[in-house]
PDB file of N, CA and C in Angstrom:
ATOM      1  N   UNK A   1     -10.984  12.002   3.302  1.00  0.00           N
ATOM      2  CA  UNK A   1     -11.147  10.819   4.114  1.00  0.00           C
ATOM      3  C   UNK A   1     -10.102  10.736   5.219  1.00  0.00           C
ATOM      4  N   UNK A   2      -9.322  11.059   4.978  1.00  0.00           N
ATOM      5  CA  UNK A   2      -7.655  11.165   5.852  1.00  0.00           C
ATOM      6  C   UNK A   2      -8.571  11.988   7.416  1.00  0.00           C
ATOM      7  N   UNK A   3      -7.876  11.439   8.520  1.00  0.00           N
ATOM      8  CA  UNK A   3      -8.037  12.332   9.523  1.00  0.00           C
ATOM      9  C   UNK A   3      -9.362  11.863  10.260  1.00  0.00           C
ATOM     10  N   UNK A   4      -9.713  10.305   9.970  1.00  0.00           N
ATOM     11  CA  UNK A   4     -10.137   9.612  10.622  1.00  0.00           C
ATOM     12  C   UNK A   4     -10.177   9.724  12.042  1.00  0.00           C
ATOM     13  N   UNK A   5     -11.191   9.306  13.197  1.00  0.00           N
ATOM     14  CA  UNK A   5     -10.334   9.110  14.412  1.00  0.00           C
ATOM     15  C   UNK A   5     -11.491   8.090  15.232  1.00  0.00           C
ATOM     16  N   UNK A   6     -12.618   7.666  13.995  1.00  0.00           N
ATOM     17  CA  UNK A   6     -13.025   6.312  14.784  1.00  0.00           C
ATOM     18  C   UNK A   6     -12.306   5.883  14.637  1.00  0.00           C
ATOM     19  N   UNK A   7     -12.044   4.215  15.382  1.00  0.00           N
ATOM     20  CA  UNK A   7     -11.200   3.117  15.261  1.00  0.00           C
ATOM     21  C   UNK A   7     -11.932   2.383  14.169  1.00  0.00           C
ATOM     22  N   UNK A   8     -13.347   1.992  15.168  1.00  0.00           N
ATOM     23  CA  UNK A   8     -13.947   0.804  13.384  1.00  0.00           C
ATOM     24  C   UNK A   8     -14.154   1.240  12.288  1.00  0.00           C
ATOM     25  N   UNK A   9     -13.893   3.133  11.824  1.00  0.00           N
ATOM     26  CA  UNK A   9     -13.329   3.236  10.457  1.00  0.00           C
ATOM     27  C   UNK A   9     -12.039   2.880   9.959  1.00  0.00           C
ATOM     28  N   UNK A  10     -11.132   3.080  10.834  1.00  0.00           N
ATOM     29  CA  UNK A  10      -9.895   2.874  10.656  1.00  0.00           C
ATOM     30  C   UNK A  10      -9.462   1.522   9.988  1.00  0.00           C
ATOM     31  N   UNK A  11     -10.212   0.624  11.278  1.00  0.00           N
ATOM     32  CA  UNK A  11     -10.051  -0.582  10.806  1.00  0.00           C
ATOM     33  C   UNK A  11     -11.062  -1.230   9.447  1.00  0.00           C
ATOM     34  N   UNK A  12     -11.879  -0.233   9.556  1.00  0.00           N
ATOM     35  CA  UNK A  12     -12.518  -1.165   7.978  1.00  0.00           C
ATOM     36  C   UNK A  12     -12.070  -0.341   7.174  1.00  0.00           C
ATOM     37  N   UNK A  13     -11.117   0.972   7.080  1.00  0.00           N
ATOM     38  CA  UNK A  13     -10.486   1.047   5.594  1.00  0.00           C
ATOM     39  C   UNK A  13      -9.505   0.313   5.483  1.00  0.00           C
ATOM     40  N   UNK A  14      -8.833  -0.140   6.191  1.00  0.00           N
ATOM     41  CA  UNK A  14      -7.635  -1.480   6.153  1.00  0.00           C
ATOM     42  C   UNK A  14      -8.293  -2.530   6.049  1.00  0.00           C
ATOM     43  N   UNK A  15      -9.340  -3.071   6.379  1.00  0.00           N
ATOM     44  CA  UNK A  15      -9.697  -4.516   5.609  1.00  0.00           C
ATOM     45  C   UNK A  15     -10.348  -4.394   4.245  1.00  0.00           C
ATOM     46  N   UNK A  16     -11.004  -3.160   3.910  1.00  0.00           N
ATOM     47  CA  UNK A  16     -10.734  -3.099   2.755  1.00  0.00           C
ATOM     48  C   UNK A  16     -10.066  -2.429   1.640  1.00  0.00           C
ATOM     49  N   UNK A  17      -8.834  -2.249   1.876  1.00  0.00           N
ATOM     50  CA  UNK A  17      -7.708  -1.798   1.085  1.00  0.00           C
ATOM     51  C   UNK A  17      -6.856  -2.929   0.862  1.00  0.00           C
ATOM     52  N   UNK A  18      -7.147  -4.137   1.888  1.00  0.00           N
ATOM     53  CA  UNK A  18      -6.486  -5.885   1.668  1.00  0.00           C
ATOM     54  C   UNK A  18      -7.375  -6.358   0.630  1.00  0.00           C
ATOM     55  N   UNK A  19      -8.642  -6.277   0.712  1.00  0.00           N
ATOM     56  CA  UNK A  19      -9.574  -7.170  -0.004  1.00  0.00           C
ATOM     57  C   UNK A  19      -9.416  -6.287  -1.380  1.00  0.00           C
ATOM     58  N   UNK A  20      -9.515  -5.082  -1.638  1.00  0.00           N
ATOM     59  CA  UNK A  20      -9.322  -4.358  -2.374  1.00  0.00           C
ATOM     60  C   UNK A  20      -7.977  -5.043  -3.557  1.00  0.00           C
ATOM     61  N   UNK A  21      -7.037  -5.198  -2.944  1.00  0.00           N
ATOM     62  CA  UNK A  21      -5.997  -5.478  -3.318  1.00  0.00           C
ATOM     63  C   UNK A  21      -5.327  -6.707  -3.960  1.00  0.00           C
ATOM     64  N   UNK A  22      -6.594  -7.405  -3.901  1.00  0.00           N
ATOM     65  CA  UNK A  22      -6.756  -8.913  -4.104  1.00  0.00           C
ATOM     66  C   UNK A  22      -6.867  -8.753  -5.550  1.00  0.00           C
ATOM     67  N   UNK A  23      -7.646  -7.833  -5.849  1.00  0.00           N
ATOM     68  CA  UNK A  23      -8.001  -8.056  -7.454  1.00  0.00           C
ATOM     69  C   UNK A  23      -7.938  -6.847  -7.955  1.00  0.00           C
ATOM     70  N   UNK A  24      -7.447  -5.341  -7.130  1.00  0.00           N
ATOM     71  CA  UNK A  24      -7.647  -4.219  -7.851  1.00  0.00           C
ATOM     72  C   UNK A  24      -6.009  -3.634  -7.377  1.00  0.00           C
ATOM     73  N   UNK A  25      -4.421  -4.243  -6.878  1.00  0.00           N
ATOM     74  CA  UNK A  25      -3.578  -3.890  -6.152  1.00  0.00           C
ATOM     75  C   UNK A  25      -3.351  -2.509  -6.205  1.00  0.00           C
ATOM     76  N   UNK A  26      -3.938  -1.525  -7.405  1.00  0.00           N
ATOM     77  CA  UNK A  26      -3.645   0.220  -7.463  1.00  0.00           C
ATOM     78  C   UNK A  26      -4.570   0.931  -6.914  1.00  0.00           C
ATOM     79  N   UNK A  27      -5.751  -0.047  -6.987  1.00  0.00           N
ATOM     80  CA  UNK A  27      -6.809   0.649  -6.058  1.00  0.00           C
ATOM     81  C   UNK A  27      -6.851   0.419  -3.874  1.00  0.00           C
ATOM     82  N   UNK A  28      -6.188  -0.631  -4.063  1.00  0.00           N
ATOM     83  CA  UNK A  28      -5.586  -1.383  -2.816  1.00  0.00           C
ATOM     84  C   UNK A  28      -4.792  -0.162  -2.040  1.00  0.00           C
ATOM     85  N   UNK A  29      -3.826  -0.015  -3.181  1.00  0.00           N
ATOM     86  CA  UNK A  29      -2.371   1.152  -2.664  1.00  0.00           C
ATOM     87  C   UNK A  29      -2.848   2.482  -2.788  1.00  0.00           C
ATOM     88  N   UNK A  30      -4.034   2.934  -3.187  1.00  0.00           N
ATOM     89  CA  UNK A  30      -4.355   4.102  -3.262  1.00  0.00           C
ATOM     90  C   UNK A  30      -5.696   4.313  -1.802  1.00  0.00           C
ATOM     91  N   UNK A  31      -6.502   3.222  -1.830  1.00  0.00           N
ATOM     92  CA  UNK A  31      -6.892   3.459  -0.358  1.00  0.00           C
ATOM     93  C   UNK A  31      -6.236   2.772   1.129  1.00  0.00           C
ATOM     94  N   UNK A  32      -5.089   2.714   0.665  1.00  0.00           N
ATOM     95  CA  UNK A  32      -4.045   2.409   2.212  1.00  0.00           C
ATOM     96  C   UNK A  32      -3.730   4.033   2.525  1.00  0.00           C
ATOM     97  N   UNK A  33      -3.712   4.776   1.307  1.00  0.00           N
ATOM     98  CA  UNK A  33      -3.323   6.325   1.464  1.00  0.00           C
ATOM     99  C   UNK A  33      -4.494   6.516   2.335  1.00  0.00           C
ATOM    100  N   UNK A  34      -4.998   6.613   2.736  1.00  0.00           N
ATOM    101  CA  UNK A  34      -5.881   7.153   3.029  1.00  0.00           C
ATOM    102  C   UNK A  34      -6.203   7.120   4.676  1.00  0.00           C
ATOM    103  N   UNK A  35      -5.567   5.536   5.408  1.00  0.00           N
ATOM    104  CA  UNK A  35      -5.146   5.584   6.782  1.00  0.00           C
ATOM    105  C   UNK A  35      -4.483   6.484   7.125  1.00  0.00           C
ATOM    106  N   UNK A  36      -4.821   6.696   8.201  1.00  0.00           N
ATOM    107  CA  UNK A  36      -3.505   8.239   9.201  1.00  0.00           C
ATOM    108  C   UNK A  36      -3.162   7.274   9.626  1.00  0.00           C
ATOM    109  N   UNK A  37      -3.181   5.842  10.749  1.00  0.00           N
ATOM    110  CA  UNK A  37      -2.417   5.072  11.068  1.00  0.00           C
ATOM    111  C   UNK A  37      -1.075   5.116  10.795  1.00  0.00           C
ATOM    112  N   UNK A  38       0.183   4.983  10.910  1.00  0.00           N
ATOM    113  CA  UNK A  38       1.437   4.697  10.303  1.00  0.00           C
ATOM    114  C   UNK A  38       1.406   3.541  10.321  1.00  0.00           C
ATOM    115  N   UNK A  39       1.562   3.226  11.452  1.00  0.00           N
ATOM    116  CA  UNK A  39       1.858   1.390  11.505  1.00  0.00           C
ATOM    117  C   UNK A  39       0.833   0.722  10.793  1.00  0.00           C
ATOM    118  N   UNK A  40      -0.470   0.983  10.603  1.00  0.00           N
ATOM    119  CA  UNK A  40      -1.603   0.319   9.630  1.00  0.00           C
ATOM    120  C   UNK A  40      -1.341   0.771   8.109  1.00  0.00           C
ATOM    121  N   UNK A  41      -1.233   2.262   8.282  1.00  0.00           N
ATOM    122  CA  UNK A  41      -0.848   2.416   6.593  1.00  0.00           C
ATOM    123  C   UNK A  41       0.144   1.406   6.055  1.00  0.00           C
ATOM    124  N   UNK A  42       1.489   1.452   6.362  1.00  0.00           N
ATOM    125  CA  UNK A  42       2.912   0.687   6.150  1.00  0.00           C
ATOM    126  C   UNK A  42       2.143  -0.742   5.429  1.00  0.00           C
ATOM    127  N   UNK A  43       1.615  -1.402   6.651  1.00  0.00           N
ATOM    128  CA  UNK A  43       1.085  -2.662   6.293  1.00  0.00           C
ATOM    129  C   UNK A  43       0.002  -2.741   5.302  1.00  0.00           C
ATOM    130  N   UNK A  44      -0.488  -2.255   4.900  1.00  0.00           N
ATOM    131  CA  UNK A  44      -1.702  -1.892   4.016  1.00  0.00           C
ATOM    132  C   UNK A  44      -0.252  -1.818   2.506  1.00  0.00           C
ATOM    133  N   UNK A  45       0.087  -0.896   3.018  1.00  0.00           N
ATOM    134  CA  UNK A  45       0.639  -0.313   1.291  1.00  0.00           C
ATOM    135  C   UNK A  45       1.861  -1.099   1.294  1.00  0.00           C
ATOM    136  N   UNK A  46       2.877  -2.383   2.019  1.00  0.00           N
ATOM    137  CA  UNK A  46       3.499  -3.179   2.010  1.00  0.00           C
ATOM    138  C   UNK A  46       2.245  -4.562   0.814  1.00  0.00           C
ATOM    139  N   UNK A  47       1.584  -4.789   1.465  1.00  0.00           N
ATOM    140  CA  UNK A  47       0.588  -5.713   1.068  1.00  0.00           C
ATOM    141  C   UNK A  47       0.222  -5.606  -0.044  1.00  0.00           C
ATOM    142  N   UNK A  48      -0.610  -4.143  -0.833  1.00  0.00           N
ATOM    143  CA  UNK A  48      -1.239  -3.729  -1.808  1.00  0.00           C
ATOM    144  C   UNK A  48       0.430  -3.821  -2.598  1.00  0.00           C
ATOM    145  N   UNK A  49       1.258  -2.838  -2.695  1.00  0.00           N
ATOM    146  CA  UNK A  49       2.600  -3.270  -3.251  1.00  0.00           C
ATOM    147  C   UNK A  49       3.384  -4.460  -3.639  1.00  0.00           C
ATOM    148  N   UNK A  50       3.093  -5.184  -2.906  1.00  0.00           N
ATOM    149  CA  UNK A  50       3.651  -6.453  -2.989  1.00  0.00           C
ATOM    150  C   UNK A  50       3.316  -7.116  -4.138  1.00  0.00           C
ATOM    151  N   UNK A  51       1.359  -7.415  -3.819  1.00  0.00           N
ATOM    152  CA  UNK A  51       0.855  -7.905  -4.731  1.00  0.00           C
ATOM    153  C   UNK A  51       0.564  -6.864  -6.076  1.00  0.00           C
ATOM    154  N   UNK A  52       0.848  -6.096  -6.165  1.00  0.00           N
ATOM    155  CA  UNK A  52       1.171  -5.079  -7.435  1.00  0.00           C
ATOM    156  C   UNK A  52       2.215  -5.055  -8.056  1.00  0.00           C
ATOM    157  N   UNK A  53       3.409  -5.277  -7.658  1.00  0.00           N
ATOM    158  CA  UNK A  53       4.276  -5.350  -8.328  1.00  0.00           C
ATOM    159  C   UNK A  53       4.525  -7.008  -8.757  1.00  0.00           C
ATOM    160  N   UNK A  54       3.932  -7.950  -8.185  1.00  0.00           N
ATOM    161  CA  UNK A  54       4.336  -8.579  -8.767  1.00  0.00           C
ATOM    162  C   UNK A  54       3.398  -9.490  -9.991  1.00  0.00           C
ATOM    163  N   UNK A  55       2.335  -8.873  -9.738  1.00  0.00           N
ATOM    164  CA  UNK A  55       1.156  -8.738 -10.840  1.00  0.00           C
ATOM    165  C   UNK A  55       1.085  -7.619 -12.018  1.00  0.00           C
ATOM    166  N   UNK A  56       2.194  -6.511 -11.723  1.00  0.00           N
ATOM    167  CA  UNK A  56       2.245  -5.520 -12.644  1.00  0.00           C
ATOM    168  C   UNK A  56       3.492  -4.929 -12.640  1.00  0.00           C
ATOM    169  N   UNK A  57       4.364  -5.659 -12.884  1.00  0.00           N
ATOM    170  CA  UNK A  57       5.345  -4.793 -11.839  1.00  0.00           C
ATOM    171  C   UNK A  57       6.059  -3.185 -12.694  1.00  0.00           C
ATOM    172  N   UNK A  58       5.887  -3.036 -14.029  1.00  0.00           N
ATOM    173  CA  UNK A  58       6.789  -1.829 -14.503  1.00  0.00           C
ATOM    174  C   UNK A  58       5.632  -1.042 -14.451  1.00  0.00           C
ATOM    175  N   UNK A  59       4.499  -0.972 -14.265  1.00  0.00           N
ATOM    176  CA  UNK A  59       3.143   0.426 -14.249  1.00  0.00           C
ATOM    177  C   UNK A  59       3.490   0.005 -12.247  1.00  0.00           C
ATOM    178  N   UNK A  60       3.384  -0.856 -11.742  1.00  0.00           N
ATOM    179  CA  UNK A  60       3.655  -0.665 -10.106  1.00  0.00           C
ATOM    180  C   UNK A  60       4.490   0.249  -9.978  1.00  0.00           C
ATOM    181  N   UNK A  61       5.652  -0.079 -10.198  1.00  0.00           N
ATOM    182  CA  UNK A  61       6.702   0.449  -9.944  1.00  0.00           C
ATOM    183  C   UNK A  61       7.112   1.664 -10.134  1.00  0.00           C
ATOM    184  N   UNK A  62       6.546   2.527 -11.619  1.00  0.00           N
ATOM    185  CA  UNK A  62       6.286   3.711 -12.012  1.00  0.00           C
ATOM    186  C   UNK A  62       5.493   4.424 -11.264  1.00  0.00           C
ATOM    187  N   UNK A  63       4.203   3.845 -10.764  1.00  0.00           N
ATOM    188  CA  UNK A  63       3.678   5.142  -9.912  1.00  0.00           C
ATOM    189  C   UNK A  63       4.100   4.825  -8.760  1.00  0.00           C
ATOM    190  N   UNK A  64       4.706   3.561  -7.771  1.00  0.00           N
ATOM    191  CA  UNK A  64       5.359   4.206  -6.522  1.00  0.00           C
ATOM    192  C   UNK A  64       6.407   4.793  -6.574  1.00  0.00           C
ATOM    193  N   UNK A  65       7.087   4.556  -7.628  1.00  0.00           N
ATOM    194  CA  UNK A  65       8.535   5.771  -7.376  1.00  0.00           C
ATOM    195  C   UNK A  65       8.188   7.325  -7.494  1.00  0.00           C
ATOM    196  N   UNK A  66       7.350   7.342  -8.785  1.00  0.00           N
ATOM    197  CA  UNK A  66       6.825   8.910  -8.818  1.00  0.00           C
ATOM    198  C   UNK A  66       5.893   9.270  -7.698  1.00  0.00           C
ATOM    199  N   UNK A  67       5.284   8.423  -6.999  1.00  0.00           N
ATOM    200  CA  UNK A  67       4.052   8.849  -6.023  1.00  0.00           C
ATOM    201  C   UNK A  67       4.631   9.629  -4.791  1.00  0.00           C
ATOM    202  N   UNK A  68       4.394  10.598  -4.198  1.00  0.00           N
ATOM    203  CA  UNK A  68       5.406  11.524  -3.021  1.00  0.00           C
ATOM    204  C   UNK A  68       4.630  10.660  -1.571  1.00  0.00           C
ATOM    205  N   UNK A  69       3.460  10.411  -1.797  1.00  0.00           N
ATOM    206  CA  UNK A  69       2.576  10.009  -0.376  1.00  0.00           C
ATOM    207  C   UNK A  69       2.997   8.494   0.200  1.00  0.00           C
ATOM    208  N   UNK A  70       4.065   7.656  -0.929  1.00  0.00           N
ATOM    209  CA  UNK A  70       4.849   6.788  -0.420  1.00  0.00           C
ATOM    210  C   UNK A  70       6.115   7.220   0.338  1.00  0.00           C
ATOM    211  N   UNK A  71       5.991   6.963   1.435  1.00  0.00           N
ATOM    212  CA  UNK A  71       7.390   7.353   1.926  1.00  0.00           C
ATOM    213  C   UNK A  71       8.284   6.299   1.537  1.00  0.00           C
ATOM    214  N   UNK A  72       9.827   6.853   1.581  1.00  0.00           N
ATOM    215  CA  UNK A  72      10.741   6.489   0.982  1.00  0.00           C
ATOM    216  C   UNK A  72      11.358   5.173   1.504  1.00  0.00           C
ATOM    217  N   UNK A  73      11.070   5.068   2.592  1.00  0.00           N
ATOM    218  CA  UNK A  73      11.715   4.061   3.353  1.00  0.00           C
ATOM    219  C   UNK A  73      10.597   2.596   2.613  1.00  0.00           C
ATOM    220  N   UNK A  74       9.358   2.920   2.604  1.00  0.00           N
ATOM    221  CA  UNK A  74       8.383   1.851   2.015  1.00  0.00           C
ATOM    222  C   UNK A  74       8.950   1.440   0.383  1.00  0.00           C
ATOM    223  N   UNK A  75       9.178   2.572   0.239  1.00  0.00           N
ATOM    224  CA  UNK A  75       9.534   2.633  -1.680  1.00  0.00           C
ATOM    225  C   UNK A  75      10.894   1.610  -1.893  1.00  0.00           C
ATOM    226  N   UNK A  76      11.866   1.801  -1.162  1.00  0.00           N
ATOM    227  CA  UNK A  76      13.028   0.947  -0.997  1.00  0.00           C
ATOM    228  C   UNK A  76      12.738  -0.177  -0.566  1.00  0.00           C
ATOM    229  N   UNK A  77      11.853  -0.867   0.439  1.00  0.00           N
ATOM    230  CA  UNK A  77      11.653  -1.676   0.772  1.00  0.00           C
ATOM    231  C   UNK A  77      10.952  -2.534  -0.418  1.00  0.00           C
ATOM    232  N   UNK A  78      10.115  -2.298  -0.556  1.00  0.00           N
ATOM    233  CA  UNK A  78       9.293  -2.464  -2.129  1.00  0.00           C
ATOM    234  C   UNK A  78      10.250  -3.138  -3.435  1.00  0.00           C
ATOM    235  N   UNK A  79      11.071  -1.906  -3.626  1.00  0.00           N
ATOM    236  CA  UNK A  79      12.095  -2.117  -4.648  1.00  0.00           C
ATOM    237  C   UNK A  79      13.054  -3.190  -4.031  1.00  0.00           C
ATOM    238  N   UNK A  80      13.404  -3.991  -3.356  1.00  0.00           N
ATOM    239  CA  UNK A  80      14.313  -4.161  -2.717  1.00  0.00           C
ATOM    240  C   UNK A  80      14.248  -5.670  -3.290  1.00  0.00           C
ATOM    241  N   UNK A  81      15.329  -6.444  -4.128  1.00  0.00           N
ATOM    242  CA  UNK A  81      15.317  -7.504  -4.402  1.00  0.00           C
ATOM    243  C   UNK A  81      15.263  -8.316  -2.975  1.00  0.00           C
ATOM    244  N   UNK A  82      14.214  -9.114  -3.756  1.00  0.00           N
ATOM    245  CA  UNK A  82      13.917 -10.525  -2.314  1.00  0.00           C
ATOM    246  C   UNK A  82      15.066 -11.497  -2.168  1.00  0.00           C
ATOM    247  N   UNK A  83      15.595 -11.452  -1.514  1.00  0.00           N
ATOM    248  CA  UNK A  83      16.873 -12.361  -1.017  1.00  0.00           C
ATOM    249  C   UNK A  83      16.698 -13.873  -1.284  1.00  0.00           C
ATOM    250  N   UNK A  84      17.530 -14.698  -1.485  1.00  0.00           N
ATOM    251  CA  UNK A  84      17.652 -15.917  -2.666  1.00  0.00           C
ATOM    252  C   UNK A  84      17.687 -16.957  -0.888  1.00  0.00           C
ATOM    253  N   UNK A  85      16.588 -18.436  -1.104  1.00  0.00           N
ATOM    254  CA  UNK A  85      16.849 -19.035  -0.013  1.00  0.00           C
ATOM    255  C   UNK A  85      17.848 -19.717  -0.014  1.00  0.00           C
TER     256      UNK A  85
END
């Protein structure tokens, strides 16, 4: 699927890797992989992550640390305690 280069595919695997993510967040984070976008992937697998870890967070957290197709900078961000208001 990777290596897209319509746009309105592009953009409907990102609306549904959000909607996806609503009720399936591993299936969410597994088709954000799948944008070549950077800047759309990021946001896709920020989103799907988010709501995964905090709906699952020790099976979340286990496959994004082991997963290689997360880049590292996302993975830290992810992990990154949310700052106290």
């Amino acid at each position: 699927m990777r290596g897209w280069k319509n746009y309105s595919q592009v953009i409907a695997i990102g609306v549904f890797s959000r909607t996806v993510s609503r009720s399936d967040s591993q299936a969410g984070f597994a088709w954000a992989l799948q944008i070549d976008n950077e800047a759309q992937r990021r946001q896709r697998f920020m989103y799907a992550g988010r709501n995964w870890l905090k709906n699952e967070r020790k099976i979340a957290r286990a496959w994004i640390a082991k997963n290689t197709s997360v880049i590292s900078d996302i993975r830290e961000e992810l992990f990154k305690p949310k700052a106290k208001k």
